[in-house]
N, C-alpha and C. Protein backbone atom coordinates (compact mmCIF):
# COMPACT_ATOMS: atom_id res chain seq x y z
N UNK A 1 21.10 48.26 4.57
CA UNK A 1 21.58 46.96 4.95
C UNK A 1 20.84 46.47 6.19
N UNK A 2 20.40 47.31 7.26
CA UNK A 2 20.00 47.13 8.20
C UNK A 2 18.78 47.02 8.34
N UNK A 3 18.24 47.32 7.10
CA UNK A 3 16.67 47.32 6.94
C UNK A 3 16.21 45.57 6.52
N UNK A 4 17.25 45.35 5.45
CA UNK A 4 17.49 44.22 4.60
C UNK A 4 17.55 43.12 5.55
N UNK A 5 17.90 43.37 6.28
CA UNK A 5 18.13 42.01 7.06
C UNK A 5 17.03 42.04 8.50
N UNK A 6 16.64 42.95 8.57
CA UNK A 6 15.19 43.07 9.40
C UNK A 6 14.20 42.28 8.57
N UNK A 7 13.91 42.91 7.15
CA UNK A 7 12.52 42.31 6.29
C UNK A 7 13.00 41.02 5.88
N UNK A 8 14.41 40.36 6.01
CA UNK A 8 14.73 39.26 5.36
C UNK A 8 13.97 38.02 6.71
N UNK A 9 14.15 39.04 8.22
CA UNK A 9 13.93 38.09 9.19
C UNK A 9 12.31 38.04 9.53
N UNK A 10 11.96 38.84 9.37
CA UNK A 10 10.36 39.09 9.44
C UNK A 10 10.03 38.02 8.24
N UNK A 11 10.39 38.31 7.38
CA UNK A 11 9.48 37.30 6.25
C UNK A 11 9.76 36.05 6.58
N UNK A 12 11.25 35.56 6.99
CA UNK A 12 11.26 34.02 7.24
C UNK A 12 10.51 33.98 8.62
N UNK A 13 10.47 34.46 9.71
CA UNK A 13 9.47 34.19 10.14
C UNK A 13 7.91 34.03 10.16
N UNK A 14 7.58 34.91 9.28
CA UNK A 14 5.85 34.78 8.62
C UNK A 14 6.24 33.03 7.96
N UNK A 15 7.27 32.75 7.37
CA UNK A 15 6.96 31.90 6.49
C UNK A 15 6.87 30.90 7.22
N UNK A 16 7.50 30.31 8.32
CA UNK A 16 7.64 29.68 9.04
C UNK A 16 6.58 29.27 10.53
N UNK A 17 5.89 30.56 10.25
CA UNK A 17 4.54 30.01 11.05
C UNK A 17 3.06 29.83 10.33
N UNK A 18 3.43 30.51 8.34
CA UNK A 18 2.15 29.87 7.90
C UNK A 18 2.87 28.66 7.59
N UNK A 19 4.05 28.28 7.45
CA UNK A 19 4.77 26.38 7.15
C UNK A 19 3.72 25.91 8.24
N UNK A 20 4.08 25.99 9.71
CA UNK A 20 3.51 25.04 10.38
C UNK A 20 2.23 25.00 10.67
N UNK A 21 1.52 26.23 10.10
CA UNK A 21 -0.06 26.12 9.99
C UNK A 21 -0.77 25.16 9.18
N UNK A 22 -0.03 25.09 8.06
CA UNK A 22 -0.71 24.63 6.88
C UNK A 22 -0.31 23.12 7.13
N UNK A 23 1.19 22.62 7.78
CA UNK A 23 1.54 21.48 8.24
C UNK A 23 0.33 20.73 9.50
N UNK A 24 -0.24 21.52 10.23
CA UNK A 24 -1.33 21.05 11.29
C UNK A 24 -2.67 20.64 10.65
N UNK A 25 -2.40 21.73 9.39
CA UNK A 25 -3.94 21.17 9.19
C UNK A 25 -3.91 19.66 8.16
N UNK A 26 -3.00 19.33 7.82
CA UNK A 26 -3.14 18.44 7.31
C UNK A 26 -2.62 17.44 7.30
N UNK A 27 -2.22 16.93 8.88
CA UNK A 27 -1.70 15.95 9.81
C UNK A 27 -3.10 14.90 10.20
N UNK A 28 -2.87 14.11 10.85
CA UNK A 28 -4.33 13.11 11.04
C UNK A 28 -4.67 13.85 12.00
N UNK A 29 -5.85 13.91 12.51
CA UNK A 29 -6.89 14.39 13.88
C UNK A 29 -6.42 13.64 14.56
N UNK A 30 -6.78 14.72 16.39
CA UNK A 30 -6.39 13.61 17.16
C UNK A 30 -7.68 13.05 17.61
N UNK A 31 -7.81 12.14 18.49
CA UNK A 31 -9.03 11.22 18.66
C UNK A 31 -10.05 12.11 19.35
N UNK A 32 -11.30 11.89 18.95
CA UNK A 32 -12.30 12.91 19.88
C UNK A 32 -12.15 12.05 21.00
N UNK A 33 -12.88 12.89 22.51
CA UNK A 33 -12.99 12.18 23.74
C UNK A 33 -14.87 11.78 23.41
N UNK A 34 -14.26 10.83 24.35
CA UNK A 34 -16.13 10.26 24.95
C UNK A 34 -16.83 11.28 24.79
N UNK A 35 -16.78 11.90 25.67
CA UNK A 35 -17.89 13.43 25.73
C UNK A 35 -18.14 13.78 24.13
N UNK A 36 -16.99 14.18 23.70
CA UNK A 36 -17.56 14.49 22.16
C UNK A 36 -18.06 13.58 21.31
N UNK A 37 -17.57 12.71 21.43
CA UNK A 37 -18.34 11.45 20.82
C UNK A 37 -19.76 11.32 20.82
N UNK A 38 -20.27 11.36 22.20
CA UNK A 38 -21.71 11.19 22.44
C UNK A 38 -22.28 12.31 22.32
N UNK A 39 -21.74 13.47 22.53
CA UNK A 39 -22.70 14.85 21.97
C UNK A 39 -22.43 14.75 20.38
N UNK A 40 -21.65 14.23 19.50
CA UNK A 40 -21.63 14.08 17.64
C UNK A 40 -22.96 13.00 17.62
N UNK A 41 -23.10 11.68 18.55
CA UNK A 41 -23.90 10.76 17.99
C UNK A 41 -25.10 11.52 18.44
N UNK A 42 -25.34 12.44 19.64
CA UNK A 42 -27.03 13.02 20.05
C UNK A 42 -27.28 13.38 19.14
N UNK A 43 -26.24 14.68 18.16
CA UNK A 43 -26.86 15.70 17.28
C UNK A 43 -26.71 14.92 16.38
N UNK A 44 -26.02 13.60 15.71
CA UNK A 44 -27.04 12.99 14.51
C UNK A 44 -27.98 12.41 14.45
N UNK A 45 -27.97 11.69 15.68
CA UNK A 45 -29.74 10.80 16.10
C UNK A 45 -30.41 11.77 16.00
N UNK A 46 -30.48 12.97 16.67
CA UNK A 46 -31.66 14.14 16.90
C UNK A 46 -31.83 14.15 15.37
N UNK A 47 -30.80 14.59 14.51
CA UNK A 47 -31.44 14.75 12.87
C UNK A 47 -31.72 14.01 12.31
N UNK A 48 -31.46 12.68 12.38
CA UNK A 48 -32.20 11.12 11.85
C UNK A 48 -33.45 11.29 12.17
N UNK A 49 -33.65 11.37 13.42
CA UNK A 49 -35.00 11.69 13.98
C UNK A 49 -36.09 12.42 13.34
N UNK A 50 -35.26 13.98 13.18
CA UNK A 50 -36.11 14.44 12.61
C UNK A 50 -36.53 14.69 11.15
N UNK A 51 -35.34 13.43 10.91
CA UNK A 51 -35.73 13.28 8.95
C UNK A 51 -36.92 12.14 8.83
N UNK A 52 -37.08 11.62 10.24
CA UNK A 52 -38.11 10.09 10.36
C UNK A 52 -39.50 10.40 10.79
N UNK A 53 -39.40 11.80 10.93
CA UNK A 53 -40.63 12.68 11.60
C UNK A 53 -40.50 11.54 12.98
N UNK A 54 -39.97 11.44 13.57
CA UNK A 54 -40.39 10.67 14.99
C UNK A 54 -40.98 11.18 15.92
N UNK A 55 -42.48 11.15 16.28
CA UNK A 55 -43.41 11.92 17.34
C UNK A 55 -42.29 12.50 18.58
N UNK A 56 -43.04 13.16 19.18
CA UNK A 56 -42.19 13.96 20.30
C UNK A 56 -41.84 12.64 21.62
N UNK A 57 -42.94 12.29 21.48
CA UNK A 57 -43.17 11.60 22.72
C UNK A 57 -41.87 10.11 22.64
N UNK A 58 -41.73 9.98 21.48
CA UNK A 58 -40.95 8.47 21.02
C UNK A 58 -39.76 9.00 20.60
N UNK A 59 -39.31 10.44 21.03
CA UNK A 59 -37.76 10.89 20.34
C UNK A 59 -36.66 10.20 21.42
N UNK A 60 -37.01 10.27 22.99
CA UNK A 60 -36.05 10.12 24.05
C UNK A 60 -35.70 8.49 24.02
N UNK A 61 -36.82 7.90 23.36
CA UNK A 61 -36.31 6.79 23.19
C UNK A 61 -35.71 6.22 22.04
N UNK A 62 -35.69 7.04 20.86
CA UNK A 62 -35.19 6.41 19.25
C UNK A 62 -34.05 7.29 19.35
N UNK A 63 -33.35 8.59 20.31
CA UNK A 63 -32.65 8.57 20.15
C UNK A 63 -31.23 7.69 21.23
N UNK A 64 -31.68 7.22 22.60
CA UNK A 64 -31.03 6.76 22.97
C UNK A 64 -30.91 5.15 22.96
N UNK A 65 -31.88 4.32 21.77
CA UNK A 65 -31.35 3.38 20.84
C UNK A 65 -30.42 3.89 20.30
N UNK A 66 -30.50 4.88 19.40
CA UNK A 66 -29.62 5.65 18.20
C UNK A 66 -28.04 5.27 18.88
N UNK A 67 -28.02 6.31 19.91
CA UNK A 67 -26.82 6.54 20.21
C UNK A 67 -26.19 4.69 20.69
N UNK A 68 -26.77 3.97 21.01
CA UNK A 68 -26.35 2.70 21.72
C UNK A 68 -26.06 2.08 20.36
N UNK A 69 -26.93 2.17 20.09
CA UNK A 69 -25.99 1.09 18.00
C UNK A 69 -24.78 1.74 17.81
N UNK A 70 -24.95 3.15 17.83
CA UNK A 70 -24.11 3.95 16.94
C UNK A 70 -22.51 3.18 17.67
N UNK A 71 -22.85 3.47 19.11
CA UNK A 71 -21.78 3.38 19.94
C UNK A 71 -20.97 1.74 20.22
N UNK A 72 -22.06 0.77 20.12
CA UNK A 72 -22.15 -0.57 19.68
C UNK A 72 -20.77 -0.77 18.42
N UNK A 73 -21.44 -0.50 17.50
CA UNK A 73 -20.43 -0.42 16.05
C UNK A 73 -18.85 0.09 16.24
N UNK A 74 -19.01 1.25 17.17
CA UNK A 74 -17.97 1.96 17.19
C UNK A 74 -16.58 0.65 18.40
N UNK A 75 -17.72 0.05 19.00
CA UNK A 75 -16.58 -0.59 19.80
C UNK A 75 -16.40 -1.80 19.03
N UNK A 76 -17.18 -2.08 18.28
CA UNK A 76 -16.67 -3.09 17.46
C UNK A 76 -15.96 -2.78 16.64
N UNK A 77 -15.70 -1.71 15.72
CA UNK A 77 -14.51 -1.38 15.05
C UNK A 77 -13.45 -1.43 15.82
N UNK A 78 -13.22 -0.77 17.14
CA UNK A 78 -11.74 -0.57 18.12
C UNK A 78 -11.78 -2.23 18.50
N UNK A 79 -12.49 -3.16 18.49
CA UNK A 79 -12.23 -4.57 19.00
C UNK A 79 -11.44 -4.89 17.71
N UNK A 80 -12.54 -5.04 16.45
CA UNK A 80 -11.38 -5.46 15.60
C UNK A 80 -10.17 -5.07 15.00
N UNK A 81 -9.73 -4.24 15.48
CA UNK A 81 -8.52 -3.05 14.99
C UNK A 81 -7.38 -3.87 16.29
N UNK A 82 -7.85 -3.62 17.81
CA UNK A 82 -6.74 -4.41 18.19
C UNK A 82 -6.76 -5.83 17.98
N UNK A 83 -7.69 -6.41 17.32
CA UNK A 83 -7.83 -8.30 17.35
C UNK A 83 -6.44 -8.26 15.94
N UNK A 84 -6.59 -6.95 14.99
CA UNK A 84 -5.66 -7.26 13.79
C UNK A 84 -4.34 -6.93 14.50
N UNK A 85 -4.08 -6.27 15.16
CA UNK A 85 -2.90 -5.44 15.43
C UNK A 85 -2.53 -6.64 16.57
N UNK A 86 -3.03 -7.06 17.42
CA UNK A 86 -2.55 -8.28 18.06
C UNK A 86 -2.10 -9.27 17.64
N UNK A 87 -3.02 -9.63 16.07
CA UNK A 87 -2.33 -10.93 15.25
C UNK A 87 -1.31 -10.35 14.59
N UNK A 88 -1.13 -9.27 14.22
CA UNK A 88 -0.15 -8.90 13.19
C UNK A 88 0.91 -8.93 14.76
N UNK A 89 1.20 -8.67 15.33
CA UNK A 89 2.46 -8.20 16.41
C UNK A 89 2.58 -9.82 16.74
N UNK A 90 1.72 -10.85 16.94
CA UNK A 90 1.98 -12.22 17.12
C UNK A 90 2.75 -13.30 16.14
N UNK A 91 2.07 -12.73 14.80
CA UNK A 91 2.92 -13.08 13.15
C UNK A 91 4.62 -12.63 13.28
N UNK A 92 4.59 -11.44 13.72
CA UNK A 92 5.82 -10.84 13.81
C UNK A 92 7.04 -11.28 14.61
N UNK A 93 6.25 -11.26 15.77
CA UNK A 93 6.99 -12.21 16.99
C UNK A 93 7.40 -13.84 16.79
N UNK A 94 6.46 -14.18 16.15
CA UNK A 94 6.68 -15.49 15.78
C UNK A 94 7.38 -15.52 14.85
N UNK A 95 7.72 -15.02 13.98
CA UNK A 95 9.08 -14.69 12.93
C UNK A 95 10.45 -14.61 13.27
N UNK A 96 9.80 -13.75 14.06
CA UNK A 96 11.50 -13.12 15.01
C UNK A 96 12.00 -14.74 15.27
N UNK A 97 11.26 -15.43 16.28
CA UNK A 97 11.25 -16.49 17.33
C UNK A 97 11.96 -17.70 16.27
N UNK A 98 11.59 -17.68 15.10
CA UNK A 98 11.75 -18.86 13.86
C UNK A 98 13.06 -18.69 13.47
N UNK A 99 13.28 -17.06 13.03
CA UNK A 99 14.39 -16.84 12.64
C UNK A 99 15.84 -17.83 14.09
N UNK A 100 15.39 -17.02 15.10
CA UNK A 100 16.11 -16.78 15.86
C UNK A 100 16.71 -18.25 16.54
N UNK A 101 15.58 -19.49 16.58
CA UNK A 101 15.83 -21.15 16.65
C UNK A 101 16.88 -21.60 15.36
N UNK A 102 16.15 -20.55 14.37
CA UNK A 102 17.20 -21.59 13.26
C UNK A 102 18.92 -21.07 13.61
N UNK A 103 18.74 -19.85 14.32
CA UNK A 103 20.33 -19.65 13.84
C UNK A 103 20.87 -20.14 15.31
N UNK A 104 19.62 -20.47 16.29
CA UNK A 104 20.79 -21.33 17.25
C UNK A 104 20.73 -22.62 17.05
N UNK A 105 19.76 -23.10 16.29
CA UNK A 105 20.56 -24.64 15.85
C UNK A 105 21.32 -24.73 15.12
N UNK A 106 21.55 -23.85 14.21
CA UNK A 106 22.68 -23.91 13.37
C UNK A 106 24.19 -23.85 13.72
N UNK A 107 24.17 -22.91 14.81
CA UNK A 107 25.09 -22.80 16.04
C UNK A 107 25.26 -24.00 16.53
N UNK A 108 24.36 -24.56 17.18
CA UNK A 108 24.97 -25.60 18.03
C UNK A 108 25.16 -26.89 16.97
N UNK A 109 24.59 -26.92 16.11
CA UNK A 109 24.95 -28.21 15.07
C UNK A 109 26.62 -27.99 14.69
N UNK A 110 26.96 -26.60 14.41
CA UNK A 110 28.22 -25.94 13.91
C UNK A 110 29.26 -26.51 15.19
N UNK A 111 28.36 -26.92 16.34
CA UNK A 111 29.52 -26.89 18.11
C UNK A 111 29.79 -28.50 17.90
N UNK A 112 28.21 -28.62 17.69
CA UNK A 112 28.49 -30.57 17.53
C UNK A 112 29.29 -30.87 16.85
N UNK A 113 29.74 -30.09 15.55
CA UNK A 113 30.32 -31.38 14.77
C UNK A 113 31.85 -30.77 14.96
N UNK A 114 32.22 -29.72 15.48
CA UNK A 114 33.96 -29.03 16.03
C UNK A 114 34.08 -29.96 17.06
N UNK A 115 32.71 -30.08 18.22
CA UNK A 115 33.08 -31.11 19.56
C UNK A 115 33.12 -32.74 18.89
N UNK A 116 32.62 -33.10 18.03
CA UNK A 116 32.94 -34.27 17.20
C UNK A 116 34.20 -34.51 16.51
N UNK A 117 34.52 -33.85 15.69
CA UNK A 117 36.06 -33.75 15.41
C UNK A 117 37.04 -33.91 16.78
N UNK A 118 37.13 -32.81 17.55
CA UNK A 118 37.80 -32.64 18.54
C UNK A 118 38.03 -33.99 19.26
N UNK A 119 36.81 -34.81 19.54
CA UNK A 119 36.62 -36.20 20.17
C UNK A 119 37.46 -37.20 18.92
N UNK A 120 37.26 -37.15 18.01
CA UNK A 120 37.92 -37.98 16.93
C UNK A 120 39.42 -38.12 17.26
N UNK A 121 39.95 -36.70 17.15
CA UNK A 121 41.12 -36.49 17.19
C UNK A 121 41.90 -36.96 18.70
N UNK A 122 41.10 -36.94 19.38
CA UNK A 122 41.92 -37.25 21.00
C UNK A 122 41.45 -38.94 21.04
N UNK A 123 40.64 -39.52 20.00
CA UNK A 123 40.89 -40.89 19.97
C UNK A 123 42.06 -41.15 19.24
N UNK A 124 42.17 -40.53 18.04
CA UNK A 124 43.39 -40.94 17.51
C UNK A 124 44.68 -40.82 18.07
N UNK A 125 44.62 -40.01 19.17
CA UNK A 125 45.60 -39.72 19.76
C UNK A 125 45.74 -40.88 20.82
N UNK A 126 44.61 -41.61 20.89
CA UNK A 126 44.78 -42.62 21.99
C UNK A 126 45.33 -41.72 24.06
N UNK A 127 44.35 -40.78 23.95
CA UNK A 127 44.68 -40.48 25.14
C UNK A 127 44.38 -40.63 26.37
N UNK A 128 44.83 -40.54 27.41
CA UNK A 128 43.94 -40.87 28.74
C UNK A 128 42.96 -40.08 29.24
N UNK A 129 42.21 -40.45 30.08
CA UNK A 129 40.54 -39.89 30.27
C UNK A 129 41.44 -38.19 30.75
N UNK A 130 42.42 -37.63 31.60
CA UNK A 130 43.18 -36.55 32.26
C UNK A 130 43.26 -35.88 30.85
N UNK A 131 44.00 -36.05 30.07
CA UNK A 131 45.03 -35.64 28.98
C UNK A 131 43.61 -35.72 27.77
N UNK A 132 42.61 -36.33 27.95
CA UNK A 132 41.80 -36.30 27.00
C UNK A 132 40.64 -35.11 27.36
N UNK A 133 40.28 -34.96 28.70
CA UNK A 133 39.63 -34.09 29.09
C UNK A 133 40.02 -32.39 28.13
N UNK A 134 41.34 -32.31 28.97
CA UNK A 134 41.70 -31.02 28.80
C UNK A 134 42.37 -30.66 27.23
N UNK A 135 42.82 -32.20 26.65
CA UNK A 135 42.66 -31.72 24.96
C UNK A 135 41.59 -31.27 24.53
N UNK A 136 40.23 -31.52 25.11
CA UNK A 136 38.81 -31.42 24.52
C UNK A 136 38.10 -30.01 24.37
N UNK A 137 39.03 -29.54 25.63
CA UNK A 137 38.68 -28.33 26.13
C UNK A 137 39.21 -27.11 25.11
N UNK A 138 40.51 -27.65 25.30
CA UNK A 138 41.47 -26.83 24.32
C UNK A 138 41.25 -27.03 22.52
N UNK A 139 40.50 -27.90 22.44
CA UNK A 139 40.62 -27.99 20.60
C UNK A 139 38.93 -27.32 20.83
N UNK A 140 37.94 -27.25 21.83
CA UNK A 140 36.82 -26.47 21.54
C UNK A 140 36.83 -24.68 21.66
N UNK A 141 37.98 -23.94 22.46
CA UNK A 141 38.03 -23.15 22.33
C UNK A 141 38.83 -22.63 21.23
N UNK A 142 39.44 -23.05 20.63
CA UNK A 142 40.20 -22.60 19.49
C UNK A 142 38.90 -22.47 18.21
């Protein structure tokens, strides 16, 4: 019995740290840094390079074009990624904002026409400006 419940705990633990192994590897990457970035774009310029046969003398310069396009492109992808994500969060907001006018005019159209009635009724009542005030008050909070 005592064995049984040793190998029962050992195995759920094996299982439970190849679970979260196999769970890491196939989560998104996290972002390389700068540094790695520009040592990935050296070592592909260097092999562009040397698929272009590029003389020795003209490598320091075709590859640090290389890396400046490469790096060029790359900020233009992150420009247009927040230019979408800015319009999309502005679309959104502005939704919210649409929704949110209609249901206070609807509100206050709903106040106008209770404070319209209310006024009707304290004419019919023929009351004085005192006695009409505080009917007005009292038929809007109800």
């Amino acid at each position: 019995m005592r064995y049984m419940l040793t190998t029962f705990a050992i195995a759920l633990g094996l299982l439970l740290v190849a679970g979260d192994g196999g769970m890491a590897q196939t989560g998104t990457p996290a972002p390389m840094s700068k540094r790695a970035l520009r040592h990935q774009d050296k070592l592909e310029c260097t092999a562009q390079a040397k698929q272009q046969n590029i003389a020795e003398r003209n490598l320091a310069e075709f590859v640090r074009k290389c890396m400046a396009d490469r790096q060029a492109v790359r900020r233009k992808q992150n420009a247009d990624e927040r230019r979408t994500k800015r319009g999309m969060a502005i679309e959104e907001g502005a939704a919210i904002l649409e929704v949110r006018n209609r249901e206070r005019r609807e509100q206050l159209e709903k106040e106008a026409a209770k404070r319209a009635d209310c006024n009707k009724q304290a004419n019919d009542q023929k009351l004085r400006v005192a006695q009409r005030r505080s009917f007005i008050k009292k038929c809007d909070a109800q």
